[in-house]
PDB file of N, CA and C in Angstrom:
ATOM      1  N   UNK A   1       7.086 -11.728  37.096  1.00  0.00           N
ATOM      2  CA  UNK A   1       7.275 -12.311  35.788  1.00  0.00           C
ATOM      3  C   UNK A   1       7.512 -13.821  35.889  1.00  0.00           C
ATOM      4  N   UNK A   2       8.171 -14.029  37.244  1.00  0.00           N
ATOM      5  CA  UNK A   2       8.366 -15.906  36.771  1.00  0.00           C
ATOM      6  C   UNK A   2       7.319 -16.614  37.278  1.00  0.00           C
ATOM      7  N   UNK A   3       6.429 -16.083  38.258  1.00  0.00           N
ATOM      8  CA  UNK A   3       5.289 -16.705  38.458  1.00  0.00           C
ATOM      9  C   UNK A   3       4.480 -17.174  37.766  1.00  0.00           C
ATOM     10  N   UNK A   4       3.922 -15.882  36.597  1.00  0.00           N
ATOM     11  CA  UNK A   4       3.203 -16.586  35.971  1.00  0.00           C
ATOM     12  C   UNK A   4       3.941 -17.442  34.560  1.00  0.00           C
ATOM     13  N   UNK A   5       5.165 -17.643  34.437  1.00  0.00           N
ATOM     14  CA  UNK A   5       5.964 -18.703  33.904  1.00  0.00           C
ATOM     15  C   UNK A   5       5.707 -20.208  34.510  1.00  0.00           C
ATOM     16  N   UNK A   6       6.066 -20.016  35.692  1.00  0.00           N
ATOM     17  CA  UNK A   6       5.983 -21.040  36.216  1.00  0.00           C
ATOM     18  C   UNK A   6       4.346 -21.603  36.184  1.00  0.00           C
ATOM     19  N   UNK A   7       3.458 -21.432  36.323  1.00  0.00           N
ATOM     20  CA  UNK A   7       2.122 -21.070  36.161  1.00  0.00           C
ATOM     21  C   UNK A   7       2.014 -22.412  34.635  1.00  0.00           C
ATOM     22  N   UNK A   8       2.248 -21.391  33.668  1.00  0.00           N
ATOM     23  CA  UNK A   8       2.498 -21.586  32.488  1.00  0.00           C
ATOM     24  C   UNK A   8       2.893 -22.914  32.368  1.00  0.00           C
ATOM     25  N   UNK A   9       4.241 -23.614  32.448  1.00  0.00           N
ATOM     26  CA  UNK A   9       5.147 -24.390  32.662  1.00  0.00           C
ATOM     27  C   UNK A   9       4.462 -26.052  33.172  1.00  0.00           C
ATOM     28  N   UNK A  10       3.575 -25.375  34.473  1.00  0.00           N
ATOM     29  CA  UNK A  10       3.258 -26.938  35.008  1.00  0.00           C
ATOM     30  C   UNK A  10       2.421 -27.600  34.210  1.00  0.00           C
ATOM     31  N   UNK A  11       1.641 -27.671  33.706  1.00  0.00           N
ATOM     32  CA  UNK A  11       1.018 -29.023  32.744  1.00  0.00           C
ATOM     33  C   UNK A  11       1.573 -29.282  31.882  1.00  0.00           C
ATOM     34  N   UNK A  12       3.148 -28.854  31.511  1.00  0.00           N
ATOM     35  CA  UNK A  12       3.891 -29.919  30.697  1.00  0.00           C
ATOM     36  C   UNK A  12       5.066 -30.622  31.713  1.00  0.00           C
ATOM     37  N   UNK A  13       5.263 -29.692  32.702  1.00  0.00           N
ATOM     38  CA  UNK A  13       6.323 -30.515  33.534  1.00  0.00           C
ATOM     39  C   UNK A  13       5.889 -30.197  35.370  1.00  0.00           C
ATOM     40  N   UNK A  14       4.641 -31.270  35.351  1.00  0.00           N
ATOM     41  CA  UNK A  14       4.439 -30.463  36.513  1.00  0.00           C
ATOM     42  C   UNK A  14       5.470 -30.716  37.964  1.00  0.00           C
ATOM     43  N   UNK A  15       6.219 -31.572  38.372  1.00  0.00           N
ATOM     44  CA  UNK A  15       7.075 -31.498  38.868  1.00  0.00           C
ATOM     45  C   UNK A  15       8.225 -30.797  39.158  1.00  0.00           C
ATOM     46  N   UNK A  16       9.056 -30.627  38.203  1.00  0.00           N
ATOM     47  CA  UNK A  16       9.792 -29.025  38.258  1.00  0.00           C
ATOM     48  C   UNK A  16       9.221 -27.708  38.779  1.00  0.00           C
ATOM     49  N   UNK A  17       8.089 -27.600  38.291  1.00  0.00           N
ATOM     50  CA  UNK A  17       6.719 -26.803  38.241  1.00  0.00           C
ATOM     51  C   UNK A  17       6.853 -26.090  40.054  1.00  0.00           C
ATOM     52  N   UNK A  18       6.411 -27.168  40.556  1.00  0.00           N
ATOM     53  CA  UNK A  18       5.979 -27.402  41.860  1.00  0.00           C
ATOM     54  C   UNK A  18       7.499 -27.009  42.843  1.00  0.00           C
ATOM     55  N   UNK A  19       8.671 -27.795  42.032  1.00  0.00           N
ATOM     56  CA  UNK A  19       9.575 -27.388  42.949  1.00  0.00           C
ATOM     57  C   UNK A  19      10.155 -25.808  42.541  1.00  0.00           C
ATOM     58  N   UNK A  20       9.561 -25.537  41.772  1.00  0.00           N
ATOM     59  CA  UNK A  20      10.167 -24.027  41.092  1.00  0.00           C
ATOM     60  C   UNK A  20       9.181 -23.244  42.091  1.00  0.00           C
ATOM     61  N   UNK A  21       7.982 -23.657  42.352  1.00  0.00           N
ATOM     62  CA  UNK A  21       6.691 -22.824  42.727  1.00  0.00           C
ATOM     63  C   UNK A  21       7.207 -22.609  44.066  1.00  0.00           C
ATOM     64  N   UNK A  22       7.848 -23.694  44.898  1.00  0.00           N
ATOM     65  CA  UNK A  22       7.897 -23.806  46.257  1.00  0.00           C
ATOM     66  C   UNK A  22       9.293 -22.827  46.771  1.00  0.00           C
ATOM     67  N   UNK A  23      10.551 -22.873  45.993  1.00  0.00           N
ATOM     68  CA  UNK A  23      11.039 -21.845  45.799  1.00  0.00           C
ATOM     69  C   UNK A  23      11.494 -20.489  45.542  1.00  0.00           C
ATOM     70  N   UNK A  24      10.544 -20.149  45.413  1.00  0.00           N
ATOM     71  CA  UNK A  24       9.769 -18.887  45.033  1.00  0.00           C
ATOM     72  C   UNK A  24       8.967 -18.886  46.364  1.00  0.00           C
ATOM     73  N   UNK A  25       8.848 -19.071  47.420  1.00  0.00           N
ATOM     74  CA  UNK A  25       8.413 -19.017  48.484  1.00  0.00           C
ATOM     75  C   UNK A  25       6.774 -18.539  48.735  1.00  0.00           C
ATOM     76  N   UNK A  26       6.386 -19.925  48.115  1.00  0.00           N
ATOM     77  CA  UNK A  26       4.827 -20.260  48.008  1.00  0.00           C
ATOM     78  C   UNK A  26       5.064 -21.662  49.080  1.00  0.00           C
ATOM     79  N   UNK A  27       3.959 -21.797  49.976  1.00  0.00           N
ATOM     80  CA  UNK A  27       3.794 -22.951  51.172  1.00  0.00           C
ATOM     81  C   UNK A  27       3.114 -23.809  50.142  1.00  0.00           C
ATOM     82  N   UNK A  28       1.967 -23.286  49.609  1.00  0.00           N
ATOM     83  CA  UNK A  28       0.884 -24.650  48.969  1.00  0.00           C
ATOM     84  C   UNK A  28       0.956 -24.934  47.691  1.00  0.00           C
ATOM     85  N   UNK A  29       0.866 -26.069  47.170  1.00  0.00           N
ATOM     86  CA  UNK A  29       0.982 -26.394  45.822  1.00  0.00           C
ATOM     87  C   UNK A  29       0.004 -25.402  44.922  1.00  0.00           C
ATOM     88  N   UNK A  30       0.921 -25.726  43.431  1.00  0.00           N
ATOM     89  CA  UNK A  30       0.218 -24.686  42.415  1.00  0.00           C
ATOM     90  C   UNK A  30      -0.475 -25.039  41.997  1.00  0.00           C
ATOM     91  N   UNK A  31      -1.255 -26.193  41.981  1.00  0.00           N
ATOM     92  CA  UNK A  31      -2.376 -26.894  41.704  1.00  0.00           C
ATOM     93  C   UNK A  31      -3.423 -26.037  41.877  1.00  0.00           C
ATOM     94  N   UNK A  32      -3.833 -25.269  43.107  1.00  0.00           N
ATOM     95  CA  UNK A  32      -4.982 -24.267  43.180  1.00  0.00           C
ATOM     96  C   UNK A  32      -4.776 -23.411  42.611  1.00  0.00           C
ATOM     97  N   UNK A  33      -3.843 -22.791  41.739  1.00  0.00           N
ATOM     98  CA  UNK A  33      -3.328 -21.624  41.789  1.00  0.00           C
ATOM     99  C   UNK A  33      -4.747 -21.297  40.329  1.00  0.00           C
ATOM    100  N   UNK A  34      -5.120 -19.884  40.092  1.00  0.00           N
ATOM    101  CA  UNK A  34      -5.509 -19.908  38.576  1.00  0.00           C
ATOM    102  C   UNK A  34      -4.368 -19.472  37.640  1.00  0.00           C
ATOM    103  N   UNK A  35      -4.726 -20.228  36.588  1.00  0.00           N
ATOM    104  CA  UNK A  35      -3.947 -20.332  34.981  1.00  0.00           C
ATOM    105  C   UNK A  35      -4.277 -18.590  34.580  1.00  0.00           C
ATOM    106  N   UNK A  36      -2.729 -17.753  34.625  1.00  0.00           N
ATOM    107  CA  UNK A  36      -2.787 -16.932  34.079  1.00  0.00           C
ATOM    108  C   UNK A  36      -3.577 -16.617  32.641  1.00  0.00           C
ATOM    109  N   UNK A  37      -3.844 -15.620  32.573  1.00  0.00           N
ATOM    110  CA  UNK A  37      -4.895 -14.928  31.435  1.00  0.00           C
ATOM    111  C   UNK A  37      -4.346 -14.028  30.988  1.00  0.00           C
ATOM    112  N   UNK A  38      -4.539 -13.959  29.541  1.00  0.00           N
ATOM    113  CA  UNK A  38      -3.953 -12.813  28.734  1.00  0.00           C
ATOM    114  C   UNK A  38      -4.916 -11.855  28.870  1.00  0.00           C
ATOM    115  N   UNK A  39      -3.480 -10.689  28.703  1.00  0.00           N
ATOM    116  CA  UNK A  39      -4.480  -8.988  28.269  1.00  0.00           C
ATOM    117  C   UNK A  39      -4.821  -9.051  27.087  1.00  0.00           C
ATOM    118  N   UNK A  40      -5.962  -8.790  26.871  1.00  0.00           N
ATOM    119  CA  UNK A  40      -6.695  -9.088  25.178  1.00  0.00           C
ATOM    120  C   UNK A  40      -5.595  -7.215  24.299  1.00  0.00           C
ATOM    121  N   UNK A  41      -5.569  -6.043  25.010  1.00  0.00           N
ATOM    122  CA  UNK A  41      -4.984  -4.785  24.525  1.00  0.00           C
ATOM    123  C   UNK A  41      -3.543  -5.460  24.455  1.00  0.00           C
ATOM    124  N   UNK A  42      -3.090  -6.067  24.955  1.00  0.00           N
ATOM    125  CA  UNK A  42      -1.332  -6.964  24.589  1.00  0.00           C
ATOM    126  C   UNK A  42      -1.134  -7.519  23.290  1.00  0.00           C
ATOM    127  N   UNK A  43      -2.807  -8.397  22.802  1.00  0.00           N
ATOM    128  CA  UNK A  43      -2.855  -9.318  22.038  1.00  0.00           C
ATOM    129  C   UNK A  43      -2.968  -8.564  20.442  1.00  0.00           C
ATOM    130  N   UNK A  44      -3.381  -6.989  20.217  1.00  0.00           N
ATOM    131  CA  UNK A  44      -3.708  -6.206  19.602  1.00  0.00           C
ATOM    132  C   UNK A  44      -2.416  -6.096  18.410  1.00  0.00           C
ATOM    133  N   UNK A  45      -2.073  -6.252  17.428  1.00  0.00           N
ATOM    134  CA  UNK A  45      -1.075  -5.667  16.693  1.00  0.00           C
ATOM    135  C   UNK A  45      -1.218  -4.243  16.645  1.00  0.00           C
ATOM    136  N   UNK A  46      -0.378  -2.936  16.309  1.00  0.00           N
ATOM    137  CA  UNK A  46      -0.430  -2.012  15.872  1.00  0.00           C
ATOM    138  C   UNK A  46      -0.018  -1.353  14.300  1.00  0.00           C
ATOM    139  N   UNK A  47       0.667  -2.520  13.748  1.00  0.00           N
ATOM    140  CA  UNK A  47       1.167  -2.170  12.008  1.00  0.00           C
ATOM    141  C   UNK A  47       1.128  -4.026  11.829  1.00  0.00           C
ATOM    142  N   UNK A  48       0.897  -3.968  11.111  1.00  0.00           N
ATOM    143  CA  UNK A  48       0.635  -5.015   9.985  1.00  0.00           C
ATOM    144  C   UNK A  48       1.631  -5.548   8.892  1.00  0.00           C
ATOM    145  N   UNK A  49       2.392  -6.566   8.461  1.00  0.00           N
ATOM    146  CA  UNK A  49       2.968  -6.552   7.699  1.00  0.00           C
ATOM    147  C   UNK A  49       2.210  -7.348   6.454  1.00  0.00           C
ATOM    148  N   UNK A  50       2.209  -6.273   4.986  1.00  0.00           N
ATOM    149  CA  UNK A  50       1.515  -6.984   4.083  1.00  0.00           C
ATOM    150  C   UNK A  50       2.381  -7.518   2.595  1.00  0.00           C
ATOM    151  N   UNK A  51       2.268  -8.858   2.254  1.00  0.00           N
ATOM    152  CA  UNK A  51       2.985  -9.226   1.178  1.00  0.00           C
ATOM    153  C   UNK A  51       2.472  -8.275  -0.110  1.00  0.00           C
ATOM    154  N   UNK A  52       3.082  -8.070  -0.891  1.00  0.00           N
ATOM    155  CA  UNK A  52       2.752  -6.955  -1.791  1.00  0.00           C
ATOM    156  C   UNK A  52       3.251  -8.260  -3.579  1.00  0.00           C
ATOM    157  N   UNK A  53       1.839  -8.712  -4.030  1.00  0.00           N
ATOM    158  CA  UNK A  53       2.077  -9.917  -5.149  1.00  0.00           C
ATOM    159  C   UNK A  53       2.234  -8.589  -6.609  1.00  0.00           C
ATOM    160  N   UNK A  54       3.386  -9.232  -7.519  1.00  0.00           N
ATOM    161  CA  UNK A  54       2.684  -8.389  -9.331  1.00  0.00           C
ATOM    162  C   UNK A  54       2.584  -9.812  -9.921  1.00  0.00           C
ATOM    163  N   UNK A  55       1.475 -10.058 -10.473  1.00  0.00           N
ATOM    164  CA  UNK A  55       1.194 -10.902 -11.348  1.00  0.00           C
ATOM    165  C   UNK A  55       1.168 -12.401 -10.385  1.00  0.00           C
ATOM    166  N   UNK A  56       0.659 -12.216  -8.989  1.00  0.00           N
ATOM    167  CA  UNK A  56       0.674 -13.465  -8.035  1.00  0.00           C
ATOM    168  C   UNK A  56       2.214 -13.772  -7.989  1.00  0.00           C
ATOM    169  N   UNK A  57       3.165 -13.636  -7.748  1.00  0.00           N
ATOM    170  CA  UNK A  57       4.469 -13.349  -7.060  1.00  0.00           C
ATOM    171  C   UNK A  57       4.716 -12.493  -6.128  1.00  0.00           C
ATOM    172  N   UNK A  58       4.932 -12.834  -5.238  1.00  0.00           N
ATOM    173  CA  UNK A  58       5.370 -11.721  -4.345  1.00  0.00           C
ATOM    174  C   UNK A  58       6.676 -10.747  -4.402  1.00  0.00           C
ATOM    175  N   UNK A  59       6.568  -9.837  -4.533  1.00  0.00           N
ATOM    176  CA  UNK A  59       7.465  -8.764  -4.552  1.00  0.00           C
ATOM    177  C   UNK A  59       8.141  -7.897  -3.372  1.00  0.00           C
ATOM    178  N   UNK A  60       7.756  -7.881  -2.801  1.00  0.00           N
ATOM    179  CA  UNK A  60       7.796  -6.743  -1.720  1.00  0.00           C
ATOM    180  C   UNK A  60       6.717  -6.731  -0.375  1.00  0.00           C
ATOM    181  N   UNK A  61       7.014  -6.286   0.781  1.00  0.00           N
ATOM    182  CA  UNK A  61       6.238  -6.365   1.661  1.00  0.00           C
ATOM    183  C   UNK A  61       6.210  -5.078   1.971  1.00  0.00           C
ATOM    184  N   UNK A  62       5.426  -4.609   2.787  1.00  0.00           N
ATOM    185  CA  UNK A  62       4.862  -3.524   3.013  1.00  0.00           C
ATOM    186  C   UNK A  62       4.161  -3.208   4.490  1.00  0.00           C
ATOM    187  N   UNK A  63       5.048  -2.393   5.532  1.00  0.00           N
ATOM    188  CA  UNK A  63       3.682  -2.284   6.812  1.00  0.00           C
ATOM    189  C   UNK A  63       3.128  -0.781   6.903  1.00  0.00           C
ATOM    190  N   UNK A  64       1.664  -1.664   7.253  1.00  0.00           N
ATOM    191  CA  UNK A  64       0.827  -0.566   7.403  1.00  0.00           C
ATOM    192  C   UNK A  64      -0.168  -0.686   8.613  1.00  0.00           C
ATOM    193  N   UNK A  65      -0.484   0.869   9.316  1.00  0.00           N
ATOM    194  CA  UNK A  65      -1.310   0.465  10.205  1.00  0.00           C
ATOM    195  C   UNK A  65      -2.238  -0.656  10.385  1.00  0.00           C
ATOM    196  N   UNK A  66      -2.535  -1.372  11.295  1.00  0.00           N
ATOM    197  CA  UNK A  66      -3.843  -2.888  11.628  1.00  0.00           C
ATOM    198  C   UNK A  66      -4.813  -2.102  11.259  1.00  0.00           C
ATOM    199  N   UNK A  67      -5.847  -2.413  10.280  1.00  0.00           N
ATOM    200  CA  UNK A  67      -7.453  -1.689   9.893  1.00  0.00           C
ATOM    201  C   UNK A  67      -7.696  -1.005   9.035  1.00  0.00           C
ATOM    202  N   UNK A  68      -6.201  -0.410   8.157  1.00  0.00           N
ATOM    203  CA  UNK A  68      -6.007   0.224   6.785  1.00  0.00           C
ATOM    204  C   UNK A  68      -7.451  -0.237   5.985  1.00  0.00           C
ATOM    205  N   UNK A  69      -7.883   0.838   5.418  1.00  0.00           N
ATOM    206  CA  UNK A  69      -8.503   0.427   4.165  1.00  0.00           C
ATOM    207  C   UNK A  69      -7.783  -0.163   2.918  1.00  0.00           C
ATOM    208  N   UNK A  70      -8.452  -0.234   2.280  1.00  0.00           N
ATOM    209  CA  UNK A  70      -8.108  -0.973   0.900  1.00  0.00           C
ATOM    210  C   UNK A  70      -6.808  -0.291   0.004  1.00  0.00           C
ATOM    211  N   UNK A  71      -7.679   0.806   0.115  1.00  0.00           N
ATOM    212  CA  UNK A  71      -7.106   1.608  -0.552  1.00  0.00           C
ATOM    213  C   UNK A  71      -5.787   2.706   0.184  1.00  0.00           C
ATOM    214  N   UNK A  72      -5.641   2.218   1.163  1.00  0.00           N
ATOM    215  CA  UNK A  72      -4.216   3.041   2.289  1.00  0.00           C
ATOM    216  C   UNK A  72      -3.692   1.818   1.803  1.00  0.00           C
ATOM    217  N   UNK A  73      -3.790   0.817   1.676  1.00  0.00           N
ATOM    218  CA  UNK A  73      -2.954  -0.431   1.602  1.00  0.00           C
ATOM    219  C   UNK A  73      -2.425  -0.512   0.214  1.00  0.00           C
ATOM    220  N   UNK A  74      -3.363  -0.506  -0.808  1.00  0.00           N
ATOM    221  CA  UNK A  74      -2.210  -0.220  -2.278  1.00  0.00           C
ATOM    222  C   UNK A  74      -2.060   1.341  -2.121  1.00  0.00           C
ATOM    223  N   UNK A  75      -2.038   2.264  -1.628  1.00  0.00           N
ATOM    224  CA  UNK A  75      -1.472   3.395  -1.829  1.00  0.00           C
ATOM    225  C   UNK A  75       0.126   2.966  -1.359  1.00  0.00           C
ATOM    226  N   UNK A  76      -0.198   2.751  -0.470  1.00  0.00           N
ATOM    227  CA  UNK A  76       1.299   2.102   0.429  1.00  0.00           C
ATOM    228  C   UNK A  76       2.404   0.888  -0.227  1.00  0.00           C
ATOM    229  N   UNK A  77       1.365   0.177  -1.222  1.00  0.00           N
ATOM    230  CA  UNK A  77       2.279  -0.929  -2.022  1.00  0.00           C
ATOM    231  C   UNK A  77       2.976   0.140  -3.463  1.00  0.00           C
ATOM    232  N   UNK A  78       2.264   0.847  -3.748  1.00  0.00           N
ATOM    233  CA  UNK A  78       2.556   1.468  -4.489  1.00  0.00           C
ATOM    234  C   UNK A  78       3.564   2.189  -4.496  1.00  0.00           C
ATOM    235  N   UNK A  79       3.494   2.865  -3.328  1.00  0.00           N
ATOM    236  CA  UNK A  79       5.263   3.981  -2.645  1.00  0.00           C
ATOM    237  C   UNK A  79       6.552   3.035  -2.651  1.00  0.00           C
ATOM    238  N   UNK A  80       6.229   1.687  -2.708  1.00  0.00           N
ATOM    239  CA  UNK A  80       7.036   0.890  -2.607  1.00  0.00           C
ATOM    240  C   UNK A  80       8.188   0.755  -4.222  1.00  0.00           C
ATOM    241  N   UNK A  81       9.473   1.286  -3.890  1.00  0.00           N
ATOM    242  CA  UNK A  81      10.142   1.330  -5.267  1.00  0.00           C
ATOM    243  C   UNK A  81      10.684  -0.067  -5.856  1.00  0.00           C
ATOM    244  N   UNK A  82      10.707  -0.738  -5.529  1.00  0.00           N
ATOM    245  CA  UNK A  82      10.476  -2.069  -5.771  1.00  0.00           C
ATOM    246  C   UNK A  82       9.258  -2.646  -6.825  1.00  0.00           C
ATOM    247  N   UNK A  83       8.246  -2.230  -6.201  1.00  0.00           N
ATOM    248  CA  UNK A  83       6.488  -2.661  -6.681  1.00  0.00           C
ATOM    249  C   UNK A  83       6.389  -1.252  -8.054  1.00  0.00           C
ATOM    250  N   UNK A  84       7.167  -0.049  -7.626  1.00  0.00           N
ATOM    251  CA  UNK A  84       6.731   1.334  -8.728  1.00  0.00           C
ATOM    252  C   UNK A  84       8.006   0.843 -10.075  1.00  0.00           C
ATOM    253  N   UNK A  85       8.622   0.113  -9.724  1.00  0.00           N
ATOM    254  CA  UNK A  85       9.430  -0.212 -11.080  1.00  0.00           C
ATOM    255  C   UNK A  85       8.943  -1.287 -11.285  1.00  0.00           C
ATOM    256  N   UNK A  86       8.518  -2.571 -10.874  1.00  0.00           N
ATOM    257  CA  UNK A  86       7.421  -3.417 -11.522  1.00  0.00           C
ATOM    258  C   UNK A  86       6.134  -2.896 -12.557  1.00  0.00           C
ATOM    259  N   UNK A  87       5.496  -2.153 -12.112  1.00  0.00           N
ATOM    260  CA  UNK A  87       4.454  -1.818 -12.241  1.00  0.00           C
ATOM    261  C   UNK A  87       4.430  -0.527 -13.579  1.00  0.00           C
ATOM    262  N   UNK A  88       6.067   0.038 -13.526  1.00  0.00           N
ATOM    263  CA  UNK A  88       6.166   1.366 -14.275  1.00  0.00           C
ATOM    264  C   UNK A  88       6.192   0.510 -15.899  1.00  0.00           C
ATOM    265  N   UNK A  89       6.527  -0.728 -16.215  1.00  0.00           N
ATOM    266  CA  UNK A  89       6.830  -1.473 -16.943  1.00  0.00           C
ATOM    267  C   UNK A  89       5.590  -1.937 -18.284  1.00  0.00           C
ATOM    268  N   UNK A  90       4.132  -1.486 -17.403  1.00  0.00           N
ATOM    269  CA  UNK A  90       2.897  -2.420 -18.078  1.00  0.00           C
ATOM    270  C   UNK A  90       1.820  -1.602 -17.854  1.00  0.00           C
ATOM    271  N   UNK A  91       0.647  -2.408 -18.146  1.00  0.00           N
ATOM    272  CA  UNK A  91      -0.704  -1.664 -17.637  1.00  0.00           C
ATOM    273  C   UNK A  91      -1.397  -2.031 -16.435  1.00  0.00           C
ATOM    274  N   UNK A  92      -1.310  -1.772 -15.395  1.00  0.00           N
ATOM    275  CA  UNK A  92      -1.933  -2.645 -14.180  1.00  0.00           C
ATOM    276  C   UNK A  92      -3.839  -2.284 -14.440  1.00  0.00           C
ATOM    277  N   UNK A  93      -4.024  -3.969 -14.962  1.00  0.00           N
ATOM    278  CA  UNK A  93      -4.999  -4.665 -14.636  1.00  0.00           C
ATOM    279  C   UNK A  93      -6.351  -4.340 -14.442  1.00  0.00           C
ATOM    280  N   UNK A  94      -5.634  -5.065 -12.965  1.00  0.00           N
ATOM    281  CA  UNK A  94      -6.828  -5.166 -12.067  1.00  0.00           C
ATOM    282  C   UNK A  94      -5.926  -5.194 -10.547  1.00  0.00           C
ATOM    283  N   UNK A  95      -6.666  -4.801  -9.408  1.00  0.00           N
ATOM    284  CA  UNK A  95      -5.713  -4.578  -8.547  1.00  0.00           C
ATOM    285  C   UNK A  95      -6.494  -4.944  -7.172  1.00  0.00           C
ATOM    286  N   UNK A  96      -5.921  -6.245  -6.153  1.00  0.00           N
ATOM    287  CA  UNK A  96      -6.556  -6.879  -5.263  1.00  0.00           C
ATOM    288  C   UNK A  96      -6.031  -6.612  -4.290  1.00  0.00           C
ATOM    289  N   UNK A  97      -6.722  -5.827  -3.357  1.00  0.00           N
ATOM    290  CA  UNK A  97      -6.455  -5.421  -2.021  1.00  0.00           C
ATOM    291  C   UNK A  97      -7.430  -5.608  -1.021  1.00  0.00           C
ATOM    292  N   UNK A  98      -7.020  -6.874  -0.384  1.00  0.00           N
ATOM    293  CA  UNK A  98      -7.434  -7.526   0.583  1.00  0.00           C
ATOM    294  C   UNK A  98      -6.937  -6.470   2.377  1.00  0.00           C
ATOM    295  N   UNK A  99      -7.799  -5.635   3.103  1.00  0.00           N
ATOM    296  CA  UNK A  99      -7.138  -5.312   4.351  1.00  0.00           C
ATOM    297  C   UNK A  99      -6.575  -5.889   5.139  1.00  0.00           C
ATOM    298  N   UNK A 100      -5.272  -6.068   5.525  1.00  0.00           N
ATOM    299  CA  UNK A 100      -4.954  -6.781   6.554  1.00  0.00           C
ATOM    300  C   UNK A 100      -4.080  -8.049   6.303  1.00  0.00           C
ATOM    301  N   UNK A 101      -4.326  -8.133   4.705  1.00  0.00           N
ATOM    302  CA  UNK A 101      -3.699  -9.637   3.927  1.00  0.00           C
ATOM    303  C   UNK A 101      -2.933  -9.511   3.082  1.00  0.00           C
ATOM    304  N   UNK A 102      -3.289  -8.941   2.004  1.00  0.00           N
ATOM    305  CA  UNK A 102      -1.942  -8.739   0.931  1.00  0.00           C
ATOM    306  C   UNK A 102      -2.783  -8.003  -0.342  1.00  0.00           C
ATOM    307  N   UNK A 103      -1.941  -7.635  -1.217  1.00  0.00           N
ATOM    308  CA  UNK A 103      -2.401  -6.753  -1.902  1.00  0.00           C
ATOM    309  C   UNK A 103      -1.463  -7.188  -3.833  1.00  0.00           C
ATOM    310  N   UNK A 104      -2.491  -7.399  -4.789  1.00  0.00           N
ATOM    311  CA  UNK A 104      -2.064  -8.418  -5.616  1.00  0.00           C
ATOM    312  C   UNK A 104      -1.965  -7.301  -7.019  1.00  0.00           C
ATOM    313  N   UNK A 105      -1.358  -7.156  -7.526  1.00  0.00           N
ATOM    314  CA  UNK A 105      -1.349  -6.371  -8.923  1.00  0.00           C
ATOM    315  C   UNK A 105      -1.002  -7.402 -10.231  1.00  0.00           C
ATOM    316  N   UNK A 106      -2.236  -7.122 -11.115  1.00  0.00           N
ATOM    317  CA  UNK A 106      -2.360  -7.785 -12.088  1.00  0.00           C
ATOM    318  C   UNK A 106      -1.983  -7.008 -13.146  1.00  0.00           C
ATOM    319  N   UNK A 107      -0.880  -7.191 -13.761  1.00  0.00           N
ATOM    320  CA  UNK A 107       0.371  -6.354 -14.563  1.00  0.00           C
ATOM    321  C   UNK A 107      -0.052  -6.909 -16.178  1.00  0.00           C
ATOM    322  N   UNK A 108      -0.339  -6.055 -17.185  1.00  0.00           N
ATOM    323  CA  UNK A 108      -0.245  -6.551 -18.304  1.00  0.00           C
ATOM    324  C   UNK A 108       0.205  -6.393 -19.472  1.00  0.00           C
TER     325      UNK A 108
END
């Protein structure tokens, strides 16, 4: 784990860098070394957090699986008792559900 910290670290302080590297009981400078690489499956979210708007205000947030359809996503704003007493109030609209972004209820 501190290797590739240290790794990390030297092109903003490469001096420390080097004496951190050499301590860690490396002989040759980290200069050759390669620049760690991310796991792209690390980089993956698994739930999503989505702002939940009535009338373009935000109300409530909401997570839902990464890749939800449209419609898992206001099903899900909807369970929300927060957004179901907004909403119990008027006629909803029109209703914008963006996957992955937020989900907008136009209350009237």
């Amino acid at each position: 784990m501190i290797e590739p910290l240290v790794l990390l670290l030297a092109p903003l302080a490469p001096h420390i860098s080097e004496e951190l590297w050499s301590r860690l009981g490396h002989p040759d400078s980290l200069a050759g070394e390669p620049f760690p690489e991310a796991d792209p499956a690390l980089l993956v979210d698994e739930m999503v957090e989505i702002p939940v708007q009535v009338n373009g205000k935000v109300r409530a947030r909401v997570v839902v699986p990464a890749g939800a359809d449209a419609a898992a996503v206001e099903a899900a704003a909807r369970g929300d008792e927060r957004v179901a007493a907004l909403l119990a109030g008027g006629i909803v609209r029109k209703v914008i559900a963006v996957p992955d972004r937020l989900v907008n209820f136009v209350v009237g």
